[in-house]
N, C-alpha and C. Protein backbone atom coordinates (compact mmCIF):
# COMPACT_ATOMS: atom_id res chain seq x y z
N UNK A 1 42.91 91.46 -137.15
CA UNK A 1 41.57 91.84 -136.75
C UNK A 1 40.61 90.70 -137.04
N UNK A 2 39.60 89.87 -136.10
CA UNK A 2 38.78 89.33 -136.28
C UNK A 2 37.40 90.07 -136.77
N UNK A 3 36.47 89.14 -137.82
CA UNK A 3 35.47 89.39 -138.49
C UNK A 3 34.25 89.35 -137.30
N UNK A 4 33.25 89.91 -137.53
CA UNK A 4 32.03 89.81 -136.51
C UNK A 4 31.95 88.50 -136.42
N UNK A 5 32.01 87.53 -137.69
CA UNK A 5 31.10 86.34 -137.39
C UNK A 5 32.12 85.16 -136.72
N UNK A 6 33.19 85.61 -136.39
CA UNK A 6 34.05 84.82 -135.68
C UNK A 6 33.56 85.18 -134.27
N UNK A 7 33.47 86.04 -134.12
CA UNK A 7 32.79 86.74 -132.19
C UNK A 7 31.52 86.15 -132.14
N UNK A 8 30.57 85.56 -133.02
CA UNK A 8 29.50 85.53 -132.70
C UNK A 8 29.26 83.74 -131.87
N UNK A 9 29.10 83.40 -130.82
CA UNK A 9 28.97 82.20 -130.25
C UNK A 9 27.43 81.26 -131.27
N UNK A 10 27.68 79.86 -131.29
CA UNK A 10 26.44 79.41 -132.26
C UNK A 10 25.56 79.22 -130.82
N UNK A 11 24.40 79.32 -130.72
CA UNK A 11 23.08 78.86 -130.24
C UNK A 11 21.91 78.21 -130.83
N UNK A 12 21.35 77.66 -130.17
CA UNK A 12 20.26 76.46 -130.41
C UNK A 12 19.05 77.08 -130.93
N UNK A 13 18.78 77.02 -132.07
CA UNK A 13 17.16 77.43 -132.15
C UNK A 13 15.88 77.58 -131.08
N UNK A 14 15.39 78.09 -131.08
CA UNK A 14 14.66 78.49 -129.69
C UNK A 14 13.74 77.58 -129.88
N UNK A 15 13.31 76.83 -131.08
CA UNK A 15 12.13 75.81 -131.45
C UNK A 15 12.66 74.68 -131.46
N UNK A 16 13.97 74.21 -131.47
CA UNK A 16 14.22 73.21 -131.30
C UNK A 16 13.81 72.33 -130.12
N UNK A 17 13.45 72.79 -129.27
CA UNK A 17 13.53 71.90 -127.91
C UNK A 17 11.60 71.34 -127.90
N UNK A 18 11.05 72.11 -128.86
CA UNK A 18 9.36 71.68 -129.15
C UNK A 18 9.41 70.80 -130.00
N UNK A 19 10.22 70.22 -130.57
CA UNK A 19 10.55 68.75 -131.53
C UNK A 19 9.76 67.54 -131.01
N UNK A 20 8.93 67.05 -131.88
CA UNK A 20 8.95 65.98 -131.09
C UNK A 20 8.78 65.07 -132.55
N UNK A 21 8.44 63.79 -132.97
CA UNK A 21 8.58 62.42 -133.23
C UNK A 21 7.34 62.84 -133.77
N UNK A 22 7.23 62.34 -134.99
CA UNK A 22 5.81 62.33 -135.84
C UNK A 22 4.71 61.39 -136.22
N UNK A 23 3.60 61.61 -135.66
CA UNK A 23 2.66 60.54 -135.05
C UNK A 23 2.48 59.21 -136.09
N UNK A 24 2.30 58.05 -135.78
CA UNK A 24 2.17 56.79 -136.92
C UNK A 24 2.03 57.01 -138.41
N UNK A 25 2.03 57.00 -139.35
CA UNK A 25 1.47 57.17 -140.25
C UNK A 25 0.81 56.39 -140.94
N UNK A 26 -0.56 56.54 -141.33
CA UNK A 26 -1.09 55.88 -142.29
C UNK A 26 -1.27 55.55 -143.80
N UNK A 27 -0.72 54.35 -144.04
CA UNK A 27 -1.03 54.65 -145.37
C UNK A 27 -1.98 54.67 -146.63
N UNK A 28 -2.16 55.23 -147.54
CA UNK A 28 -3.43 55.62 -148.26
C UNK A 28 -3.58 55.10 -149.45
N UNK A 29 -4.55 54.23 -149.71
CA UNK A 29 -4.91 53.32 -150.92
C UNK A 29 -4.92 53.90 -152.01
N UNK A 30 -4.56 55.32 -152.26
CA UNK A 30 -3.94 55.97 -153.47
C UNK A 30 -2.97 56.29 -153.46
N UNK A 31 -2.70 56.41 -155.11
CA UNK A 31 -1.41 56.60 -155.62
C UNK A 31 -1.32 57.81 -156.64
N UNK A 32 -2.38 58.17 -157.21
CA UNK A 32 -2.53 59.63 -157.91
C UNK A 32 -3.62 60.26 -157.46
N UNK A 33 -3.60 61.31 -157.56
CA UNK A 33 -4.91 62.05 -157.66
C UNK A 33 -4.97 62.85 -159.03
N UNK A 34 -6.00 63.12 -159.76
CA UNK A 34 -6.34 64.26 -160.97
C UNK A 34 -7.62 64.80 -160.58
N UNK A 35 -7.79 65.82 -161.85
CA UNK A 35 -8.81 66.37 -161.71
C UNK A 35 -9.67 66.08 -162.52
N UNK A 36 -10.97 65.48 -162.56
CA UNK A 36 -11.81 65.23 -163.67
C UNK A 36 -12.25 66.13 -164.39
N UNK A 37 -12.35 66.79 -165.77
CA UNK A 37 -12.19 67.56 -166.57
C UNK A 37 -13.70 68.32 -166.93
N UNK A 38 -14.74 66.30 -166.51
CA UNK A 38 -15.90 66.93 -167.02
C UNK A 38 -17.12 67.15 -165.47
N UNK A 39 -16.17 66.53 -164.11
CA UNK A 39 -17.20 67.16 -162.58
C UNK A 39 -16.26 68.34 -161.86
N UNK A 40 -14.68 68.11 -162.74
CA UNK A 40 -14.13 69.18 -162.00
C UNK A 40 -13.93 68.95 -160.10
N UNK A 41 -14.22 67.19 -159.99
CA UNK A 41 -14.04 66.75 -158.48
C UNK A 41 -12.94 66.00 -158.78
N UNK A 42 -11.88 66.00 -157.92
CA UNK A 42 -10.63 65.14 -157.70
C UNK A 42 -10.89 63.34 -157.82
N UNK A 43 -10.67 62.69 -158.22
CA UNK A 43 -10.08 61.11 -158.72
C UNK A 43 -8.99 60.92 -158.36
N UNK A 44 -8.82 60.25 -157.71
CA UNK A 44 -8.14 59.15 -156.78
C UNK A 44 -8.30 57.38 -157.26
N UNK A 45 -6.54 57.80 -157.63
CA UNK A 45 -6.82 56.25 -158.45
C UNK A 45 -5.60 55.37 -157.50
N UNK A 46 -5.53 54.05 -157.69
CA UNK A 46 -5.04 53.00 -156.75
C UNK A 46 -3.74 52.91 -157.87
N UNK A 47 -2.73 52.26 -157.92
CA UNK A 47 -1.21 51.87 -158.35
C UNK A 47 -1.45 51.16 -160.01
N UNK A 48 -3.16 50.20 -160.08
CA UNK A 48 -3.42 49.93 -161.10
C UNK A 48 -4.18 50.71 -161.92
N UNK A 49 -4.22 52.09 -161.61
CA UNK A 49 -5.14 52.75 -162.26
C UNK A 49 -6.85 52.77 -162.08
N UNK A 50 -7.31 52.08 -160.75
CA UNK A 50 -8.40 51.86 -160.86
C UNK A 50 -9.05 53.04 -160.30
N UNK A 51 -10.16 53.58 -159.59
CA UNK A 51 -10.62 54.88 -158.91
C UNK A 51 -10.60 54.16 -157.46
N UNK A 52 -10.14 54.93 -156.53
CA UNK A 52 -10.24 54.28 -155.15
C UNK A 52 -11.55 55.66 -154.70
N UNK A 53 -12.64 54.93 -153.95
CA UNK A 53 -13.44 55.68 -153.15
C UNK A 53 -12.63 56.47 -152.28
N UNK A 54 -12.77 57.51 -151.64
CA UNK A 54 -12.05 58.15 -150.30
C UNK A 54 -13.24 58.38 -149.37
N UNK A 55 -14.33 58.34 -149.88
CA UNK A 55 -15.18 58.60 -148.59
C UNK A 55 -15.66 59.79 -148.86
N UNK A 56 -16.97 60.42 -148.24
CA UNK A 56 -18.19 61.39 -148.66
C UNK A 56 -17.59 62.23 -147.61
N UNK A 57 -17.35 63.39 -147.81
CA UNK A 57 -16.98 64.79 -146.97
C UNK A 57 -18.46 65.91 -147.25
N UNK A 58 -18.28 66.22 -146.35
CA UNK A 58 -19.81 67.89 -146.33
C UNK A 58 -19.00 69.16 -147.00
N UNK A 59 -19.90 70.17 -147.39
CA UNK A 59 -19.44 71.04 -147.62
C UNK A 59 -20.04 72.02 -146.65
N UNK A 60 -19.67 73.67 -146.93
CA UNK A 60 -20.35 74.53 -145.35
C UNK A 60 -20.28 76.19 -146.38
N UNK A 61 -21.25 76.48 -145.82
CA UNK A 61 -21.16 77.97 -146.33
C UNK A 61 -21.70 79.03 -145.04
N UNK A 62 -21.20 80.30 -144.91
CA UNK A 62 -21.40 81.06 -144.31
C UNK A 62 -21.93 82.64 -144.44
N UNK A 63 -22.37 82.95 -144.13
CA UNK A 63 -22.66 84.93 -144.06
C UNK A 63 -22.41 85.71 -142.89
N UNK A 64 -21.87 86.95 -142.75
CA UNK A 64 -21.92 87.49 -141.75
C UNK A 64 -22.01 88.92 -142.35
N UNK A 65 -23.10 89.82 -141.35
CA UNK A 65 -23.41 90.92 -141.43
C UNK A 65 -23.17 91.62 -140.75
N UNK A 66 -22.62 93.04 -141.38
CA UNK A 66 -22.76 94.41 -140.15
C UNK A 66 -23.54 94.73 -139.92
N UNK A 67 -23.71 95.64 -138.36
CA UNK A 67 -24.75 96.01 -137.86
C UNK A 67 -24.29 97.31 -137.45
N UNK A 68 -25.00 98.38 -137.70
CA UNK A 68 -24.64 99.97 -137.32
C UNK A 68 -26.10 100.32 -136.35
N UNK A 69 -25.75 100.30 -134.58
CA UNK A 69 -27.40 100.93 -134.36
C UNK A 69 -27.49 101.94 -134.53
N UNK A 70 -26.02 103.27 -134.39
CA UNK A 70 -26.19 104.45 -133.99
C UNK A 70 -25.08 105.15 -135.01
N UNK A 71 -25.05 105.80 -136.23
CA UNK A 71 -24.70 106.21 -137.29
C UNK A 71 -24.71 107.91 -137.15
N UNK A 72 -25.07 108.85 -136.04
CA UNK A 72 -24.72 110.05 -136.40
C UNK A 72 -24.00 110.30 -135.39
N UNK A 73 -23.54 109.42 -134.32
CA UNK A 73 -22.75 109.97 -133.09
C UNK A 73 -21.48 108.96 -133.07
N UNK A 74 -21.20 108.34 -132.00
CA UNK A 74 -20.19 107.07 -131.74
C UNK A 74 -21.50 105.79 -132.30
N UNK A 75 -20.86 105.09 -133.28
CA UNK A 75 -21.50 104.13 -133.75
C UNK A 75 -21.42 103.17 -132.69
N UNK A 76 -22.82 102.27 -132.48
CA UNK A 76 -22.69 100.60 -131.69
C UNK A 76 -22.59 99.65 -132.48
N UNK A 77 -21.45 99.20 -132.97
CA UNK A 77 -21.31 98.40 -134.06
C UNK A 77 -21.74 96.79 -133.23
N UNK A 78 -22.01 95.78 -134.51
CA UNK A 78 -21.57 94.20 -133.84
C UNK A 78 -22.14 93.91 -135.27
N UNK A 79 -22.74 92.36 -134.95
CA UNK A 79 -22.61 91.82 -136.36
C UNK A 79 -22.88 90.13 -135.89
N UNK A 80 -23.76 89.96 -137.23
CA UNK A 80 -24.48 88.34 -136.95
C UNK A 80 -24.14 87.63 -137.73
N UNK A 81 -24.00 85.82 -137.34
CA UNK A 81 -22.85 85.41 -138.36
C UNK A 81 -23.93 83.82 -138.73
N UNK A 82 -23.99 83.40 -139.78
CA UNK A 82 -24.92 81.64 -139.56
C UNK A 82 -23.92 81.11 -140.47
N UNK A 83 -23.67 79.59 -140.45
CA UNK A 83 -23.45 78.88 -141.14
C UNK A 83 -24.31 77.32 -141.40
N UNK A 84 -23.90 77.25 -142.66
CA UNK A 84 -24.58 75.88 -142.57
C UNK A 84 -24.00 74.73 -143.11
N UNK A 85 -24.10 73.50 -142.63
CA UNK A 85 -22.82 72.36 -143.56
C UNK A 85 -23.82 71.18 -143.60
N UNK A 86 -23.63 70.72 -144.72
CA UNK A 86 -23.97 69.10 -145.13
C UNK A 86 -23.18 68.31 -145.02
């Protein structure tokens, strides 16, 4: 008597054929990162230990609110959203 997994034929991953080659890579003038203990912002240091700049990033914050117009029958719900980034 053969086992199921002898009957079973192998096939190709269905994602295999979306493969492709992974774009250039760049490489990055650091070699560690930590966490500074007393800003609690990441440090990025170079192979000699020195701090390498990485460059100024924004930060963004958001709110969004419900809105109920009609609360004793079928409600008209929706809802308003802002953000803001530096």
């Amino acid at each position: 008597m053969t086992s199921s997994a002898e009957q079973l034929t192998p096939a190709r991953p269905w994602g295999a054929g979306r493969l492709a080659p992974y774009p250039a890579t760049v490489h990055r003038p650091h070699a560690t990162v930590s966490i500074d203990p007393l800003t609690q912002i990441g440090e990025f240091r170079d192979r000699l230990g020195q701090v390498v700049e990485m460059g100024k990033h924004g930060t963004s914050s958001g709110t969004e609110t419900s809105t109920t117009t009609n609360s004793d029958s079928a409600p008209d719900q929706g809802h308003d959203q802002d953000s803001h980034q530096d």
